[in-house]
C-alpha atoms as a PDB file:
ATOM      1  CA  UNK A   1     -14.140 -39.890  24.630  1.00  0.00           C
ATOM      2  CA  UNK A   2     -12.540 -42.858  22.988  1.00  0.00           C
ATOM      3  CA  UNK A   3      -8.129 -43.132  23.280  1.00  0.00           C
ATOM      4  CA  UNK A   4      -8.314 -42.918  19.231  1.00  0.00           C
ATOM      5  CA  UNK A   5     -10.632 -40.190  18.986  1.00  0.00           C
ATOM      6  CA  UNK A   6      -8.442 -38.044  21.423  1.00  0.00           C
ATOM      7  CA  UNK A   7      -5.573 -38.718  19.497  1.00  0.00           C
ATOM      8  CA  UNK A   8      -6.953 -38.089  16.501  1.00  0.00           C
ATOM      9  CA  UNK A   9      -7.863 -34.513  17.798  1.00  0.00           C
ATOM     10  CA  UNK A  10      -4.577 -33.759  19.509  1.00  0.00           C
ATOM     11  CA  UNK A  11      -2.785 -31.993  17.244  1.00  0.00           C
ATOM     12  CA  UNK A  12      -5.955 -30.342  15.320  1.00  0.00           C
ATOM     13  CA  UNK A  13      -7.344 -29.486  18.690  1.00  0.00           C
ATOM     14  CA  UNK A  14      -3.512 -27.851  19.831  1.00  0.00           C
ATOM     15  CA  UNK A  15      -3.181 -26.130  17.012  1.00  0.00           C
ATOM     16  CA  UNK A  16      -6.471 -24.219  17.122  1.00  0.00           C
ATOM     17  CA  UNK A  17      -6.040 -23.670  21.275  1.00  0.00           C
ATOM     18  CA  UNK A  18      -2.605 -22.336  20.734  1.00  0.00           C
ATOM     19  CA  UNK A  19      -4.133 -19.708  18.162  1.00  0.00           C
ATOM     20  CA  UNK A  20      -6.910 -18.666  20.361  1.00  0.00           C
ATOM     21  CA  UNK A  21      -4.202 -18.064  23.523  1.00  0.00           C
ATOM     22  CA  UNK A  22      -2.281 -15.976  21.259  1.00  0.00           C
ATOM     23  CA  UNK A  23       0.734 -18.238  21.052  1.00  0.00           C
ATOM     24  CA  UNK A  24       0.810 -19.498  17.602  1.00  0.00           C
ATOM     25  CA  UNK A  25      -0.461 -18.140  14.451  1.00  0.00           C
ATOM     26  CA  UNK A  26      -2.546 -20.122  11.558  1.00  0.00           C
ATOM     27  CA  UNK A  27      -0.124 -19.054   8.977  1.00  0.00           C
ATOM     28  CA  UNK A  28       2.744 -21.110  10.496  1.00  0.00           C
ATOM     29  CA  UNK A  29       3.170 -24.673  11.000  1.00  0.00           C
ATOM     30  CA  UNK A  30       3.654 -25.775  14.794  1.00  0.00           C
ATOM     31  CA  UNK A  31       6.562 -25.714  15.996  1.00  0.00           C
ATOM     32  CA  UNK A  32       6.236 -27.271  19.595  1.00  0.00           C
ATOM     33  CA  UNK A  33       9.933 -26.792  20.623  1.00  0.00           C
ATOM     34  CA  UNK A  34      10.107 -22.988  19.981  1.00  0.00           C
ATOM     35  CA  UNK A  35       6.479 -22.631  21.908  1.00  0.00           C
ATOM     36  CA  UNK A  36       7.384 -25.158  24.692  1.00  0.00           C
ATOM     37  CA  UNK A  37       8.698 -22.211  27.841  1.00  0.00           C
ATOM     38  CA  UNK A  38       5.997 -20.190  26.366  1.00  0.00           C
ATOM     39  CA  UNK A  39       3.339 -22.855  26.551  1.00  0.00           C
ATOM     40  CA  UNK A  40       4.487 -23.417  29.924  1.00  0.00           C
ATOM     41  CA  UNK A  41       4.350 -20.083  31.135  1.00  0.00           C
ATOM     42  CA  UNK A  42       0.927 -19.920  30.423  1.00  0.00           C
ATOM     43  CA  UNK A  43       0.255 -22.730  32.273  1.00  0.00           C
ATOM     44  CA  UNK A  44       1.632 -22.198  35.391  1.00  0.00           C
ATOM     45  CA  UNK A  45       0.085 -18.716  35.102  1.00  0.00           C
ATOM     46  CA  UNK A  46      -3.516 -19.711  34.862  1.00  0.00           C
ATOM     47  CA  UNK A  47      -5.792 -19.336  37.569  1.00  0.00           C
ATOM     48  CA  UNK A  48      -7.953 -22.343  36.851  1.00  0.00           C
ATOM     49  CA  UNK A  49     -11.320 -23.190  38.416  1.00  0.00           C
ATOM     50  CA  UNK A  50     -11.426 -27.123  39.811  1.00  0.00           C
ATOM     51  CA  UNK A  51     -13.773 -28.053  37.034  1.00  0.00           C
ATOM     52  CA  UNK A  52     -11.491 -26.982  34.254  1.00  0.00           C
ATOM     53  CA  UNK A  53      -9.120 -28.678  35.753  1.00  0.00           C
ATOM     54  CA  UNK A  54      -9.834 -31.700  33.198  1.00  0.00           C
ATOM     55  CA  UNK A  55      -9.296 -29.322  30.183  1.00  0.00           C
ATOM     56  CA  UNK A  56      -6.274 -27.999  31.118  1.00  0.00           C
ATOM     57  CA  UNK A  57      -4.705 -31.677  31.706  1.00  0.00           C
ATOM     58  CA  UNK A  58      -5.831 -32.372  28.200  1.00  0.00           C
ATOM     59  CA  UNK A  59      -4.072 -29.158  27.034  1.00  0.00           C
ATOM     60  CA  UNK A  60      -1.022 -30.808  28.477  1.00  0.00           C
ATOM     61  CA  UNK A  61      -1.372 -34.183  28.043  1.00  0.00           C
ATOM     62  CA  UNK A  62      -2.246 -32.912  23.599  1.00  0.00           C
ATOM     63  CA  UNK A  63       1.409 -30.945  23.931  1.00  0.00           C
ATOM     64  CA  UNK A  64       3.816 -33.534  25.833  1.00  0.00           C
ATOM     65  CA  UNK A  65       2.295 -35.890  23.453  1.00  0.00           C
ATOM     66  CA  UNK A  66       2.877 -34.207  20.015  1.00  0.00           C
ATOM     67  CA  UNK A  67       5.943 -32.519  21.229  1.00  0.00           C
ATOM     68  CA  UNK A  68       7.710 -35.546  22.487  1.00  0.00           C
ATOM     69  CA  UNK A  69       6.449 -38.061  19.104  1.00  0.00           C
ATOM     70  CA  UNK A  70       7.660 -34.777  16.805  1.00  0.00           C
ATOM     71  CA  UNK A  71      10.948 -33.917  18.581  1.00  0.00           C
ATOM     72  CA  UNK A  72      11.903 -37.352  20.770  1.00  0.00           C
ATOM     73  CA  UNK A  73      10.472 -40.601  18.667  1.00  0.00           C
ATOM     74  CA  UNK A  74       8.212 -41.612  20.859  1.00  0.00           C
ATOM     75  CA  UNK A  75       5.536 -43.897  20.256  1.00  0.00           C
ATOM     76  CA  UNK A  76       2.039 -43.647  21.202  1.00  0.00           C
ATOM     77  CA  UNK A  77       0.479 -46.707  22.141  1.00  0.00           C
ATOM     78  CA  UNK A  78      -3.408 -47.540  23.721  1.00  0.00           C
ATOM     79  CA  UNK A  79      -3.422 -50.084  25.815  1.00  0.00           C
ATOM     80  CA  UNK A  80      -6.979 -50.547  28.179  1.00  0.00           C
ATOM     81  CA  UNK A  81      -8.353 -47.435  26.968  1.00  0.00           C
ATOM     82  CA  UNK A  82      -5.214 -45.119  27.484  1.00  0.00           C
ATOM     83  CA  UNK A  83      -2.993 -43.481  26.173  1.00  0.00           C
ATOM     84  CA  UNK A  84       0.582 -44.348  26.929  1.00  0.00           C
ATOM     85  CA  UNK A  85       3.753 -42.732  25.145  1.00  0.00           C
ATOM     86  CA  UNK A  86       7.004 -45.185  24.963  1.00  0.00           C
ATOM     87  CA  UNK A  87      10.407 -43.040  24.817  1.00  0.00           C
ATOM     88  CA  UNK A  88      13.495 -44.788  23.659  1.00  0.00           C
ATOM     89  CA  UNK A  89      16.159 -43.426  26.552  1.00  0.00           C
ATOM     90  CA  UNK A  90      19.162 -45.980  24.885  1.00  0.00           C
ATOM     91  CA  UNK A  91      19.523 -48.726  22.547  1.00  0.00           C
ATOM     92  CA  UNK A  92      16.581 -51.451  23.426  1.00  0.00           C
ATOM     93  CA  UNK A  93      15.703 -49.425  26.487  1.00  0.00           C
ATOM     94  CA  UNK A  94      12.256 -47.344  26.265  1.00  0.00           C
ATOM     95  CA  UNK A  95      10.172 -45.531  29.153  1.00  0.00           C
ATOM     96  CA  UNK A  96       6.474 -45.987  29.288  1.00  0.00           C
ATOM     97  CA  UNK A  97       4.535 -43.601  30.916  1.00  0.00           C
ATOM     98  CA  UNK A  98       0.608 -41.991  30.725  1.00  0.00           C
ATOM     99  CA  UNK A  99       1.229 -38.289  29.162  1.00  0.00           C
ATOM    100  CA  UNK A 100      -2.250 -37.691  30.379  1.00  0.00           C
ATOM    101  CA  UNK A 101      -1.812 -38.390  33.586  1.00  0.00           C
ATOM    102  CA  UNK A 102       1.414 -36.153  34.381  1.00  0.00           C
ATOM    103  CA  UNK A 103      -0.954 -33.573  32.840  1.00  0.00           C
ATOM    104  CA  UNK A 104      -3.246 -33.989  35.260  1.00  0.00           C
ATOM    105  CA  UNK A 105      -0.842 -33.740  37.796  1.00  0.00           C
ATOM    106  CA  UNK A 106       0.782 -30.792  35.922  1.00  0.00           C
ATOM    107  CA  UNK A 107      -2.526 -28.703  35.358  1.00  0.00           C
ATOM    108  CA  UNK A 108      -3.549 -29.719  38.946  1.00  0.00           C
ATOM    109  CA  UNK A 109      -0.168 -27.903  40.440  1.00  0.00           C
ATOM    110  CA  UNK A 110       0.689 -25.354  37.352  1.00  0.00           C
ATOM    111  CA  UNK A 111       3.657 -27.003  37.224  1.00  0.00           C
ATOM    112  CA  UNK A 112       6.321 -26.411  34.628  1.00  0.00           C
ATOM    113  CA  UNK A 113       5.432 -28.500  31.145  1.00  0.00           C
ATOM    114  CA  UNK A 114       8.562 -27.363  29.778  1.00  0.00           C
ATOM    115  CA  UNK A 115      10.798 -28.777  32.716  1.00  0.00           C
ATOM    116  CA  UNK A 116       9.055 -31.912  33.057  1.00  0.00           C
ATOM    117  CA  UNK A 117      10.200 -32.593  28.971  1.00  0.00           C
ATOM    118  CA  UNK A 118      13.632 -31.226  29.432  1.00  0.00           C
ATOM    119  CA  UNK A 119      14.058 -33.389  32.621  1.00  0.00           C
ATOM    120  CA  UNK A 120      12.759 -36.420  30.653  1.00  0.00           C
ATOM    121  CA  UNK A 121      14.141 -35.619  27.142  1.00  0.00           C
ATOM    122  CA  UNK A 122      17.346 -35.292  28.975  1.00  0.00           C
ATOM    123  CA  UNK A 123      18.081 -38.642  30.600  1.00  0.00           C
END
């Protein structure tokens, strides 16, 4: 799948997962920061079979990137094919990273979602 056809599906594509895990109703709008420790929860609570693995990191990769361009200004950028988010941490000074690659890393360990962005958010 294309970089822009991913993120045009992100948040469409979070939305409707979050519904179908229970975590977020349709009659709502999103609200990323009040389902972030849930979100994560669920993650690092799901026994996962190696090939879901890759649908799980998009889970992830879908949520840091929404939740850290709605809450965080960050700036979503494709550059070779992929997805990279740039975070303004001061004045001129911006971290670049691949949101879909922690998630990999994330979904591959069930590690916490929600304290990788509060570690990040917060420096």
């Amino acid at each position: 799948m294309s970089a822009q056809k991913v993120i045009a599906e992100s948040r469409p594509m979070l939305t409707d997962i979050l519904r179908d895990i229970g975590l977020h109703t349709s009659d709502q709008s999103l609200d990323l920061q009040a389902l972030l420790d849930r979100f994560s929860h669920w993650v690092e609570t799901q026994d996962v079979r190696q090939e879901d693995i890759p649908f799980l990191a998009g889970l992830i990769g879908a949520f840091i990137c929404e939740f850290l361009l709605e809450h965080h200004s960050a700036r979503r950028i494709v550059r070779g094919g992929k997805i990279f988010l740039q975070m303004p941490i001061q004045d001129g000074i911006q971290r670049e990273f691949e949101p879909y690659e922690v998630a990999l890393g994330l979904a591959q360990s069930r590690g916490s979602v929600a304290l990788f962005l509060k570690t990040l958010t917060s420096i």
